[in-house]
C-alpha atoms as a PDB file:
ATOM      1  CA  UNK A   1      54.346  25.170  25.105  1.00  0.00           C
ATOM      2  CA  UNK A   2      51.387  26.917  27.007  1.00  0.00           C
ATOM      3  CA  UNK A   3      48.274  24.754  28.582  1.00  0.00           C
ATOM      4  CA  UNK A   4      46.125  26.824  25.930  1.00  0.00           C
ATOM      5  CA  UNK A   5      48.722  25.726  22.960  1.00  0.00           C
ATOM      6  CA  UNK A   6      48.977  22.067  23.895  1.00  0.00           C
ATOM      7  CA  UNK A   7      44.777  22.006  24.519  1.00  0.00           C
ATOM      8  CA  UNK A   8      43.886  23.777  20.746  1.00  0.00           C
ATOM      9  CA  UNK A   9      46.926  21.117  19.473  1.00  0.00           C
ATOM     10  CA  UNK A  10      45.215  18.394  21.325  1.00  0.00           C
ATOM     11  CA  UNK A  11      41.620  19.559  19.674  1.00  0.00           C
ATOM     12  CA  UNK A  12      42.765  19.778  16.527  1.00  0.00           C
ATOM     13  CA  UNK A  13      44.297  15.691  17.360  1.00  0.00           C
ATOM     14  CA  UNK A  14      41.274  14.645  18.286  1.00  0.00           C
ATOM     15  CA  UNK A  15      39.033  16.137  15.343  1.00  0.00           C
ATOM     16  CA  UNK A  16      41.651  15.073  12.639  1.00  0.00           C
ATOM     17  CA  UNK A  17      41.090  11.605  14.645  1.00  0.00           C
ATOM     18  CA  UNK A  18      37.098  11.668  14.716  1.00  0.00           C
ATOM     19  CA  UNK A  19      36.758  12.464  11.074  1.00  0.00           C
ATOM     20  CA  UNK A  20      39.449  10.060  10.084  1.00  0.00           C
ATOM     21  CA  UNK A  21      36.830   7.517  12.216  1.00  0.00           C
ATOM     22  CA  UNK A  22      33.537   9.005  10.207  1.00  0.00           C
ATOM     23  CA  UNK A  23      35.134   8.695   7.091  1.00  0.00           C
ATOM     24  CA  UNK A  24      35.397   5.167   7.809  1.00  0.00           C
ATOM     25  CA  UNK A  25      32.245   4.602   9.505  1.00  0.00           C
ATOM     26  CA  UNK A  26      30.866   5.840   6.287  1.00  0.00           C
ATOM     27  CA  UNK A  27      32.517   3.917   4.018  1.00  0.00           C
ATOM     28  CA  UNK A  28      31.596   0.908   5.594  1.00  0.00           C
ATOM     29  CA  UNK A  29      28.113   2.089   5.717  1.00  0.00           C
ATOM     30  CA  UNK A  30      28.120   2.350   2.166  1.00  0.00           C
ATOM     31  CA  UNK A  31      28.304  -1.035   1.509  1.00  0.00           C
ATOM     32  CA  UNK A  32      25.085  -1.941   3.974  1.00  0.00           C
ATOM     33  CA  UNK A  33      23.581   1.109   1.419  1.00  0.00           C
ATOM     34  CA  UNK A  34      24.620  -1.174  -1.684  1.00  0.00           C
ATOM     35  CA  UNK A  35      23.208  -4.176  -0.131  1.00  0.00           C
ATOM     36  CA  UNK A  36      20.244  -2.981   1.121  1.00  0.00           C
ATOM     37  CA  UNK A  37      19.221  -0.922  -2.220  1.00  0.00           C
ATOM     38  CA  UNK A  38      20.285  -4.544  -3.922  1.00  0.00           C
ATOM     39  CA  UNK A  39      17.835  -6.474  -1.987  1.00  0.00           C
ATOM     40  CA  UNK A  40      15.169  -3.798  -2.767  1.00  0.00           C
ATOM     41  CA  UNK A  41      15.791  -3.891  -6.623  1.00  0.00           C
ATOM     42  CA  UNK A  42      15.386  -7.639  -6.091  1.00  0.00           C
ATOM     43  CA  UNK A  43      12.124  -7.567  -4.059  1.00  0.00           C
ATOM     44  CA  UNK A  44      10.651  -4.694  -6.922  1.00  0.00           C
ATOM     45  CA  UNK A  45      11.639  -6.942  -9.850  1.00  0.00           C
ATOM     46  CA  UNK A  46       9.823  -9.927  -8.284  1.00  0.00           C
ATOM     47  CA  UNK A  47       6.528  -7.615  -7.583  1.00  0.00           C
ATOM     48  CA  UNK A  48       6.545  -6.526 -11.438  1.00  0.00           C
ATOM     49  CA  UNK A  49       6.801 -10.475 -12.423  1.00  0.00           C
ATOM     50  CA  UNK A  50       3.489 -10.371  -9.903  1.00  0.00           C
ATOM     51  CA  UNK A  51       2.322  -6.963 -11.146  1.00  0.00           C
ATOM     52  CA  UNK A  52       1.410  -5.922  -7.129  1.00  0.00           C
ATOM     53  CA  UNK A  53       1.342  -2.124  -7.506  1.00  0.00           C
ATOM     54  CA  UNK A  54       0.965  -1.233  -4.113  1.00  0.00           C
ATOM     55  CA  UNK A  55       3.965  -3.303  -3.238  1.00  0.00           C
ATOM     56  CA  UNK A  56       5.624  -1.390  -6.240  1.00  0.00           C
ATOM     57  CA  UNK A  57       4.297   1.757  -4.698  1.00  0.00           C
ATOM     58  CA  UNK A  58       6.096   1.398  -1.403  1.00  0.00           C
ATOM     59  CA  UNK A  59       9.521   1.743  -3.324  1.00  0.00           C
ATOM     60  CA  UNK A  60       8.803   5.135  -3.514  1.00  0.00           C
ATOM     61  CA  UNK A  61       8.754   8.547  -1.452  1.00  0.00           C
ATOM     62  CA  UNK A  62       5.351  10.165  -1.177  1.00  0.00           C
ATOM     63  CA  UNK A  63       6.627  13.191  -2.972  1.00  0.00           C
ATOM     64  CA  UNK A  64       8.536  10.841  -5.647  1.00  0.00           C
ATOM     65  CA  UNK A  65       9.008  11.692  -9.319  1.00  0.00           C
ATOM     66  CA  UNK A  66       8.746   9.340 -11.990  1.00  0.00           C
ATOM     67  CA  UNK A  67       9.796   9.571 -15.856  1.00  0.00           C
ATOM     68  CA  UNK A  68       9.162   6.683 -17.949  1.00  0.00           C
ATOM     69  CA  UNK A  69      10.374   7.140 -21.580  1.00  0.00           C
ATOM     70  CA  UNK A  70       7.245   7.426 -23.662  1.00  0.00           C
ATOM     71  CA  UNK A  71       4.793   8.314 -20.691  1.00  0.00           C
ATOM     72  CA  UNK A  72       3.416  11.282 -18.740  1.00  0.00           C
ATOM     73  CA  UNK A  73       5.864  11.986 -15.945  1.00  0.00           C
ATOM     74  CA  UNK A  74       4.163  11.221 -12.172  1.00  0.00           C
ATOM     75  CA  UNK A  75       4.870  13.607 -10.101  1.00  0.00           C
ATOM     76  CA  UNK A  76       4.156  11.884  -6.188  1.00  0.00           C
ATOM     77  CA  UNK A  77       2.827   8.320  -5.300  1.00  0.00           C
ATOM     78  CA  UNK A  78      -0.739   9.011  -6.478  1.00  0.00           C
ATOM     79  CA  UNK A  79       0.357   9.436  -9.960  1.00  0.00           C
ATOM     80  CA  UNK A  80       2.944   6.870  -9.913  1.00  0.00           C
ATOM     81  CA  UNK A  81       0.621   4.186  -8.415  1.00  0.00           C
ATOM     82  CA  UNK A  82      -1.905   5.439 -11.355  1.00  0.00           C
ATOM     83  CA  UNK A  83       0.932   4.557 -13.809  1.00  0.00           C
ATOM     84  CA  UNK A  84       1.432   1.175 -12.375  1.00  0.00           C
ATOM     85  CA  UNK A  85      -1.924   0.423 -11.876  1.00  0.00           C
ATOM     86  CA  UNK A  86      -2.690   0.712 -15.433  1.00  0.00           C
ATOM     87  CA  UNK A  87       0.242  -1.005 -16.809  1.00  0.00           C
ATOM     88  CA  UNK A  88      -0.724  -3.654 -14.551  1.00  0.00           C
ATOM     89  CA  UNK A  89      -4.170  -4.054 -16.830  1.00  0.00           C
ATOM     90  CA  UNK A  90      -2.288  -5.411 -19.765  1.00  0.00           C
ATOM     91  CA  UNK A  91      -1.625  -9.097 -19.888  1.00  0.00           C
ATOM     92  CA  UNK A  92       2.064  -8.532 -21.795  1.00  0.00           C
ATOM     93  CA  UNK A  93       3.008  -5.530 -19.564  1.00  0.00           C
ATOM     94  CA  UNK A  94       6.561  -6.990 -17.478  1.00  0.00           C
ATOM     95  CA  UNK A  95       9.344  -5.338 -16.527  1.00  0.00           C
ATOM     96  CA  UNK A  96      13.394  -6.621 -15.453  1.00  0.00           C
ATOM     97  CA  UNK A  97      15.987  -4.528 -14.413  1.00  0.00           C
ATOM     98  CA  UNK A  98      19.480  -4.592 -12.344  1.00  0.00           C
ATOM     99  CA  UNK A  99      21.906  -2.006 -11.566  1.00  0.00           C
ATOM    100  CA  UNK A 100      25.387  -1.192 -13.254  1.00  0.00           C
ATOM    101  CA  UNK A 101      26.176   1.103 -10.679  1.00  0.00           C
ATOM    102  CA  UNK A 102      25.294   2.037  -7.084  1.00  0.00           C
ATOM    103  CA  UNK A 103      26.800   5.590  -5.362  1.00  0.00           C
ATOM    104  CA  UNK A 104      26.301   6.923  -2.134  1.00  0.00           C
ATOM    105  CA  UNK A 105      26.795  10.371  -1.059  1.00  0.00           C
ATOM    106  CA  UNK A 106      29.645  11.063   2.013  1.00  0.00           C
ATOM    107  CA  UNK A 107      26.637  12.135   3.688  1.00  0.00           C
ATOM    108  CA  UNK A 108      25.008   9.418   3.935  1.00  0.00           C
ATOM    109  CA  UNK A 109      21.250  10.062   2.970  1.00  0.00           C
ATOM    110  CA  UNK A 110      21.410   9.878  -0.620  1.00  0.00           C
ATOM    111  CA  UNK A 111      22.199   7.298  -3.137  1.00  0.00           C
ATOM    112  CA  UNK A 112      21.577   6.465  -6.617  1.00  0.00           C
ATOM    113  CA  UNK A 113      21.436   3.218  -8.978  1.00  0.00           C
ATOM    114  CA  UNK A 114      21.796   3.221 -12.741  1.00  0.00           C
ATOM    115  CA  UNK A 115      21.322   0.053 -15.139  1.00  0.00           C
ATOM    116  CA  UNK A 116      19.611  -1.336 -17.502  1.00  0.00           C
ATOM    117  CA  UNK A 117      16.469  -2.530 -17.938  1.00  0.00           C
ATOM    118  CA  UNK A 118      13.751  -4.600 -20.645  1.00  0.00           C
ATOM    119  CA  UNK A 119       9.710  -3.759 -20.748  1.00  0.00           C
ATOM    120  CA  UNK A 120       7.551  -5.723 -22.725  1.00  0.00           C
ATOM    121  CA  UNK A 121       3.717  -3.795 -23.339  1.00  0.00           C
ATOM    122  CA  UNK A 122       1.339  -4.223 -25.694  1.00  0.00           C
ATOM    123  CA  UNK A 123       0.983  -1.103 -27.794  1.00  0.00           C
ATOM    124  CA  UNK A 124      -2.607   0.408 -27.586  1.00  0.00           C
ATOM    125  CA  UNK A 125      -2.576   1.519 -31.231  1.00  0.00           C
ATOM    126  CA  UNK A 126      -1.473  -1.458 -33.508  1.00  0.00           C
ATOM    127  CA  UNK A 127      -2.216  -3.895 -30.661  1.00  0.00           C
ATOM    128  CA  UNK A 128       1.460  -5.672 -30.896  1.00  0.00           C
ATOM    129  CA  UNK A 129       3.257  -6.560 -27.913  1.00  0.00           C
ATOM    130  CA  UNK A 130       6.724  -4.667 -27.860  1.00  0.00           C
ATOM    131  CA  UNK A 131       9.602  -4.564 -26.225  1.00  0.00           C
ATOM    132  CA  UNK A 132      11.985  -1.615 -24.875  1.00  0.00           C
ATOM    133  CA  UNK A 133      15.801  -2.176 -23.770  1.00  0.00           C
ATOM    134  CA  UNK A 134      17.132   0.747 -22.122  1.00  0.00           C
ATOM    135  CA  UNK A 135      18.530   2.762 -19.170  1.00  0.00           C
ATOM    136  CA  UNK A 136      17.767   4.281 -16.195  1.00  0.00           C
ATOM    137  CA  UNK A 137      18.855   6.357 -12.976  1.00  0.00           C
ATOM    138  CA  UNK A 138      17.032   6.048  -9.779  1.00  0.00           C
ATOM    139  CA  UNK A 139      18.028   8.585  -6.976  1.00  0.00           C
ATOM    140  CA  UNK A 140      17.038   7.171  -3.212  1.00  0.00           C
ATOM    141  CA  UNK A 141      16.809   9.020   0.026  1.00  0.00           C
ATOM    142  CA  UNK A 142      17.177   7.546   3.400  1.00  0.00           C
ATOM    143  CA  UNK A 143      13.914   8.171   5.248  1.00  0.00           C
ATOM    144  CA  UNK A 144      13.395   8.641   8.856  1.00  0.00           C
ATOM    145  CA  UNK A 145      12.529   5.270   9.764  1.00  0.00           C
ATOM    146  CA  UNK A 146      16.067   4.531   8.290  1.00  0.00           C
ATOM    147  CA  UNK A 147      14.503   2.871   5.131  1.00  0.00           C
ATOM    148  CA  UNK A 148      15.697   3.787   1.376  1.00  0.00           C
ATOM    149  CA  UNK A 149      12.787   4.989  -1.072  1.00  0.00           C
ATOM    150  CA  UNK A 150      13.244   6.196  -4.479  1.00  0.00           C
ATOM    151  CA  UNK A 151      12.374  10.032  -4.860  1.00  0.00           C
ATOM    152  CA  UNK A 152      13.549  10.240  -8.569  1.00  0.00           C
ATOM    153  CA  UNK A 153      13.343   7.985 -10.831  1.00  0.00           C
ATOM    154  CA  UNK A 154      14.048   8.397 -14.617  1.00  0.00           C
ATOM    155  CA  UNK A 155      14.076   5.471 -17.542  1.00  0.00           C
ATOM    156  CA  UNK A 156      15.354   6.070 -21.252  1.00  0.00           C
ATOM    157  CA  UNK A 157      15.784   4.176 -24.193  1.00  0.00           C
ATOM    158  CA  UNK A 158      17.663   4.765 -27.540  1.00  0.00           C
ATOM    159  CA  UNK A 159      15.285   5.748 -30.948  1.00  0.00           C
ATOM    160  CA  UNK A 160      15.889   1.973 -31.795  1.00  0.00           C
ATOM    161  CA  UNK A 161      14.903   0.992 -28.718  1.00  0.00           C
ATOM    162  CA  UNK A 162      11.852  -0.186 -28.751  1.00  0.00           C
ATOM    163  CA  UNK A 163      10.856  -3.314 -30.908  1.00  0.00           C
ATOM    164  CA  UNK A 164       8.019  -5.558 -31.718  1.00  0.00           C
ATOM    165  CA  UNK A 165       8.122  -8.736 -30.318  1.00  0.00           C
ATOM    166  CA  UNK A 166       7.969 -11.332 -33.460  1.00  0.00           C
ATOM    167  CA  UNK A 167       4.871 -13.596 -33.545  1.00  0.00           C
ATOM    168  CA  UNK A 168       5.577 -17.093 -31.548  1.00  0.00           C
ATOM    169  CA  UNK A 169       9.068 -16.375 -30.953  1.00  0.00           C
ATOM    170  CA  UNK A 170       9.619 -16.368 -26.834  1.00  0.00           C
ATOM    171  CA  UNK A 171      10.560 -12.843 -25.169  1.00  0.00           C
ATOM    172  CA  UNK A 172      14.088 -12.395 -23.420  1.00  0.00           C
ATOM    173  CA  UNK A 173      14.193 -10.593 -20.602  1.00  0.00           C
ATOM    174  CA  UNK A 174      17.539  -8.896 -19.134  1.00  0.00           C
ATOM    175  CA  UNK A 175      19.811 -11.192 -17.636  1.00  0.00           C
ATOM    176  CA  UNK A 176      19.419 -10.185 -13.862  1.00  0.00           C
ATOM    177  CA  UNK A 177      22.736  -9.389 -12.101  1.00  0.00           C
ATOM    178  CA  UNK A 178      23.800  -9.460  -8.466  1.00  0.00           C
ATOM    179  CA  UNK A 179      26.224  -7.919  -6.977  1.00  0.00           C
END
């Protein structure tokens, strides 16, 4: 075997090697995603219970999209913090959610959570206060300063959905998993 043979064989080692070692190092950074996109859901689900929208706000991406089933989408934090802002106004407006699921891309700057989650509003035409169960998918992008926001984020619920809540009868809220 040639210098030039045993130098290209001992390249090709050495990357088989290195990605072996990023393949790892991302794996294990995936769980520090999981965790850290945990303790976020946590910290927004405590800021609905205190309906702080500029806390809520600073989940999100300046360019952000948000899809609410039943609302206007928001397209950028201006818009979303508008949404939030006026939800805020009404005294039955609350909000619980937690993740099923949390995925994060082999490259490292993307990740997305979907679960479940249970609104309570008061409806602006009969007045009732009502409650939605459903799902939803939030996509997050790792941002310069190394943080996670949300840059899409996209609730749904089925037709049947969405209920009144029964006069003097307490509202359930999703039980909150962690993970």
């Amino acid at each position: 075997m040639d210098k030039r043979s045993f130098a290209l064989l001992g390249a090709a080692a050495m990357a088989t090697f290195l990605g072996g070692c990023q393949q790892k190092a991302q794996a294990a950074d995936a769980g520090s995603v999981k965790a850290a996109i945990q303790t976020d859901e946590k910290k927004w689900n405590e800021q609905f219970k205190a309906k702080d929208t500029e806390a809520l706000i600073a989940h999100y991406a300046d360019d952000a999209y948000f899809a609410d089933a039943g609302l206007e989408p928001a397209d950028g934090s201006t818009a979303i913090r508008k949404v939030y802002a006026e939800a805020a106004t009404d005294k039955n407006f609350s909000i619980s959610f937690a993740s099923d699921k949390i995925d994060v891309a082999d490259s490292g700057d993307l990740a997305y959570a979907r679960g479940h989650f249970t609104e309570n509003y008061t409806d602006p035409k009969t007045s009732s206060v009502m409650t939605t169960t459903g799902s939803y998918i939030t996509v997050y992008k790792k941002q310069q300063d190394g943080s996670w926001k949300a840059v899409e984020d996209f609730t749904t619920a089925p037709a049947d959905g969405t209920k009144p809540v029964e006069p003097g009868k307490a509202v359930t809220h999703a039980k909150m998993t962690s993970f």
